[in-house]
PDB file of N, CA and C in Angstrom:
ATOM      1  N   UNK A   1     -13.997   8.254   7.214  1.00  0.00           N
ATOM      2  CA  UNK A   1     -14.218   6.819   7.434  1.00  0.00           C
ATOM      3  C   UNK A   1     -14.787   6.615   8.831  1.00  0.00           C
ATOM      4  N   UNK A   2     -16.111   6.176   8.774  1.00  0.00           N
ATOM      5  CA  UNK A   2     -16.455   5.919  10.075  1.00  0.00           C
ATOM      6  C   UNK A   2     -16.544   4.454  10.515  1.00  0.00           C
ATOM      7  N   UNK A   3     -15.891   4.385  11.665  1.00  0.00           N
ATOM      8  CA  UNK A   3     -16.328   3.021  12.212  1.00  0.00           C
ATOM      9  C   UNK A   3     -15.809   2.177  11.445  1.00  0.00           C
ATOM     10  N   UNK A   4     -15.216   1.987  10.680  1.00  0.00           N
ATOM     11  CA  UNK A   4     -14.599   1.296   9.605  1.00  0.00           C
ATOM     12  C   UNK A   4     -13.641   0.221  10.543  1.00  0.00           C
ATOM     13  N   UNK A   5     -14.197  -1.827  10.544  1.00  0.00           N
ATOM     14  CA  UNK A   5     -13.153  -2.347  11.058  1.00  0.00           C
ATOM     15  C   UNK A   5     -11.741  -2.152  10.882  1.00  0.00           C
ATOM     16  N   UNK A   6     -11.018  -2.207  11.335  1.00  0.00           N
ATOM     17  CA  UNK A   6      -9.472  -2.037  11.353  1.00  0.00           C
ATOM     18  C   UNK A   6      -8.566  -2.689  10.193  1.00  0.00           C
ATOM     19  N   UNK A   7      -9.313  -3.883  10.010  1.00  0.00           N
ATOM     20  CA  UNK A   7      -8.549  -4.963   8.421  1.00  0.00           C
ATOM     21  C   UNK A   7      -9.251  -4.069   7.241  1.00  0.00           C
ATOM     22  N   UNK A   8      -9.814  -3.317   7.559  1.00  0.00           N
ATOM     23  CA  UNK A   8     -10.680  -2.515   6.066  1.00  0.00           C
ATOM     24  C   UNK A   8      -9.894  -1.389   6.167  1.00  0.00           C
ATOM     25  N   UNK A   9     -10.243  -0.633   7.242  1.00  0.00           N
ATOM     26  CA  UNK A   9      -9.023   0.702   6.808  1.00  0.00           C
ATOM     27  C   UNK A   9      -7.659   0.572   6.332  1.00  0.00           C
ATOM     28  N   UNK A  10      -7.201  -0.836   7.304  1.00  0.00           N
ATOM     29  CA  UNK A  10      -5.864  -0.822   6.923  1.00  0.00           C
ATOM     30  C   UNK A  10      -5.329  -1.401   5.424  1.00  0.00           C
ATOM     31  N   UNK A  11      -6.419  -1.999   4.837  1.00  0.00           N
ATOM     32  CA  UNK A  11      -6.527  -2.437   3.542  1.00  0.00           C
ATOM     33  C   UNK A  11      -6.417  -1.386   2.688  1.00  0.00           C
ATOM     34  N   UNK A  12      -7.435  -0.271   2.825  1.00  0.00           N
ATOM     35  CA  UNK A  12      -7.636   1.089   2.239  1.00  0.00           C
ATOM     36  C   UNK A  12      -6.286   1.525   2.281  1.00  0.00           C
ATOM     37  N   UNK A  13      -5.801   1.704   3.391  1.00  0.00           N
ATOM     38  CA  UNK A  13      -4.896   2.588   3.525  1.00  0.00           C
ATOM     39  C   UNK A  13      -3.477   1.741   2.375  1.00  0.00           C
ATOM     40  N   UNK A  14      -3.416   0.528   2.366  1.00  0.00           N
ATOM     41  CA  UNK A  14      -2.485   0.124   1.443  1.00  0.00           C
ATOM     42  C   UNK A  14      -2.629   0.771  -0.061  1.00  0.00           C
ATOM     43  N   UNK A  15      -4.161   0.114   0.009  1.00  0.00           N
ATOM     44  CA  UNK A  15      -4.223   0.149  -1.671  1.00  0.00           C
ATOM     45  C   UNK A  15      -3.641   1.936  -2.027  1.00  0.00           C
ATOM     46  N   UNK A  16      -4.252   2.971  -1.335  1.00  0.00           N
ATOM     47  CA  UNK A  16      -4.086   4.214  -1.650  1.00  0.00           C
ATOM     48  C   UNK A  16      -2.784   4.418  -1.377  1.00  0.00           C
ATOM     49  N   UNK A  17      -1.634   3.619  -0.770  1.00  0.00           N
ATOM     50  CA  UNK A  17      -0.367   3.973  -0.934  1.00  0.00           C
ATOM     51  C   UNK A  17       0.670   3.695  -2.076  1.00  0.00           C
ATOM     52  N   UNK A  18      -0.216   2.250  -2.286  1.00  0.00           N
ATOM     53  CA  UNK A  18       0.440   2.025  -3.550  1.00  0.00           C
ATOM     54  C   UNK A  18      -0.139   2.541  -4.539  1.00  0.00           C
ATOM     55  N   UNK A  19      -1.156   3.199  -4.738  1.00  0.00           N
ATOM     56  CA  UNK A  19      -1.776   4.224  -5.582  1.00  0.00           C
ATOM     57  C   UNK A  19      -0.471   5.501  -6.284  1.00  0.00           C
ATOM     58  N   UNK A  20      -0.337   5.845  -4.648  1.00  0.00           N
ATOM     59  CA  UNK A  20       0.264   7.126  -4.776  1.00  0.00           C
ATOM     60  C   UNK A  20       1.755   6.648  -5.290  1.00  0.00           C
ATOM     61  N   UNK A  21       2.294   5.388  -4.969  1.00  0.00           N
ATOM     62  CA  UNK A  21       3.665   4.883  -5.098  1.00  0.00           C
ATOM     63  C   UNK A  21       3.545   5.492  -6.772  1.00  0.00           C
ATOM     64  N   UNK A  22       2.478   4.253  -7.727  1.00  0.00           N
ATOM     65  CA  UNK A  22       2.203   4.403  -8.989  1.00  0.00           C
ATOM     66  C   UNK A  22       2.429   5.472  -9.693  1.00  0.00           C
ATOM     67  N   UNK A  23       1.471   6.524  -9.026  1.00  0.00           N
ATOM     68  CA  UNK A  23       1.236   7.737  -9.803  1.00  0.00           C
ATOM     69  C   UNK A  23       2.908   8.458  -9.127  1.00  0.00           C
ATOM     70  N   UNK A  24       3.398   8.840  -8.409  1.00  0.00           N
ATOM     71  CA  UNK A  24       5.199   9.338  -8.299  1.00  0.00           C
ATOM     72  C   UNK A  24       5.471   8.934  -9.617  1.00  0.00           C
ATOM     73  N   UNK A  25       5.245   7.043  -9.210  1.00  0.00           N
ATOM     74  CA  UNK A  25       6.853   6.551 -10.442  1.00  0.00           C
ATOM     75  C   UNK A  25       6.473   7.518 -11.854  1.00  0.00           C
ATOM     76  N   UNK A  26       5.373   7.737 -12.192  1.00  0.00           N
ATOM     77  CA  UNK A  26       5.065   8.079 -13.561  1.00  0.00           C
ATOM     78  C   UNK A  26       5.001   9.188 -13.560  1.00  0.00           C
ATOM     79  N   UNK A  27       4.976  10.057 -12.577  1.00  0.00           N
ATOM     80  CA  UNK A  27       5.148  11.367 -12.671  1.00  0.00           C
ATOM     81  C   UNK A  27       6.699  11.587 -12.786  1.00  0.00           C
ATOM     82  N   UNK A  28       7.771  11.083 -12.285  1.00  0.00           N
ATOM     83  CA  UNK A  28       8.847  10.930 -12.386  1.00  0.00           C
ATOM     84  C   UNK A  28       9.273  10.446 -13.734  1.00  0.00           C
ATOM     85  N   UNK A  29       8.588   9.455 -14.412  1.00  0.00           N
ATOM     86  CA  UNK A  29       9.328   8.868 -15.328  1.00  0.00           C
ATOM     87  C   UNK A  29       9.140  10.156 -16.602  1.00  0.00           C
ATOM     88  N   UNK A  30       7.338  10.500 -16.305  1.00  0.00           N
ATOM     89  CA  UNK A  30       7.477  11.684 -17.422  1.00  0.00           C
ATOM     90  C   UNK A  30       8.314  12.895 -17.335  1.00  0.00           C
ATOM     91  N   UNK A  31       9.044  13.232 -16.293  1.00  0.00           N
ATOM     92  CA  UNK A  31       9.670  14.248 -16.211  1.00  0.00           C
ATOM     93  C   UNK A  31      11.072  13.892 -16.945  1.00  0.00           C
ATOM     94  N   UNK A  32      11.621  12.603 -16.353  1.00  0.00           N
ATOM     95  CA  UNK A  32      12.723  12.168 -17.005  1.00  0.00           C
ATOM     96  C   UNK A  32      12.646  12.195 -18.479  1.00  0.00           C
ATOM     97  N   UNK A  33      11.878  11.735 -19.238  1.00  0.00           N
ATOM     98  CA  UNK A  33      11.461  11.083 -20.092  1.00  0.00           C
ATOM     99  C   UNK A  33      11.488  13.276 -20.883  1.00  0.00           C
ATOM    100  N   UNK A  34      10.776  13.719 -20.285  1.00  0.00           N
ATOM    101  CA  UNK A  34      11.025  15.391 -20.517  1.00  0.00           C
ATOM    102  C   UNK A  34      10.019  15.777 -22.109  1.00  0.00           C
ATOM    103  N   UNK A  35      10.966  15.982 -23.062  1.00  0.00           N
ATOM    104  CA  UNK A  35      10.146  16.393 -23.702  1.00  0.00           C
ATOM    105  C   UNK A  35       9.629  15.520 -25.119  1.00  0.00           C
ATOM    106  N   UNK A  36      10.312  14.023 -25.087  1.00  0.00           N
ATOM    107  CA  UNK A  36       9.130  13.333 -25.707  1.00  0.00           C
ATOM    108  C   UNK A  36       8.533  12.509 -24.751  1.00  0.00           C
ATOM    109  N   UNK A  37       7.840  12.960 -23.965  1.00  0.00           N
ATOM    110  CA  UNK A  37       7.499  12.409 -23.036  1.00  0.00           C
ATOM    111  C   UNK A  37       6.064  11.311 -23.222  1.00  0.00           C
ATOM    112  N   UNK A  38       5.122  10.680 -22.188  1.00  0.00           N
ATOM    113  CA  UNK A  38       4.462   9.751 -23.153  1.00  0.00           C
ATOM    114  C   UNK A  38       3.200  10.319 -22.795  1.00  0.00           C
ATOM    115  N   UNK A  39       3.036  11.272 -23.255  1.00  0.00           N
ATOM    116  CA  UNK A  39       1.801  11.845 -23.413  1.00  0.00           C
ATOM    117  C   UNK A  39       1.563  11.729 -25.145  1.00  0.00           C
ATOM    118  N   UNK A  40       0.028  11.796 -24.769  1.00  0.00           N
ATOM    119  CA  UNK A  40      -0.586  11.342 -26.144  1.00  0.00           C
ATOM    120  C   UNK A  40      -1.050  12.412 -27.153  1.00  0.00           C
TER     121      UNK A  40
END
């Protein structure tokens, strides 16, 4: 990221945290979830 104002990175930087929040919970839930899990 270059030069990138500060309200933009720090925007970025949210969205991709709650990205990663997302993808945990569901990596978690499929593990719980085990072997009927919700894969298609």
């Amino acid at each position: 990221m270059k030069n990138l104002p500060v309200a933009v990175r720090n925007k970025a930087v949210e969205i991709a945290n709650a990205l990663l929040d997302e993808i945990l919970l569901w990596l978690r839930l499929i593990r719980l979830d085990g072997k009927h899990g919700i894969r298609k």
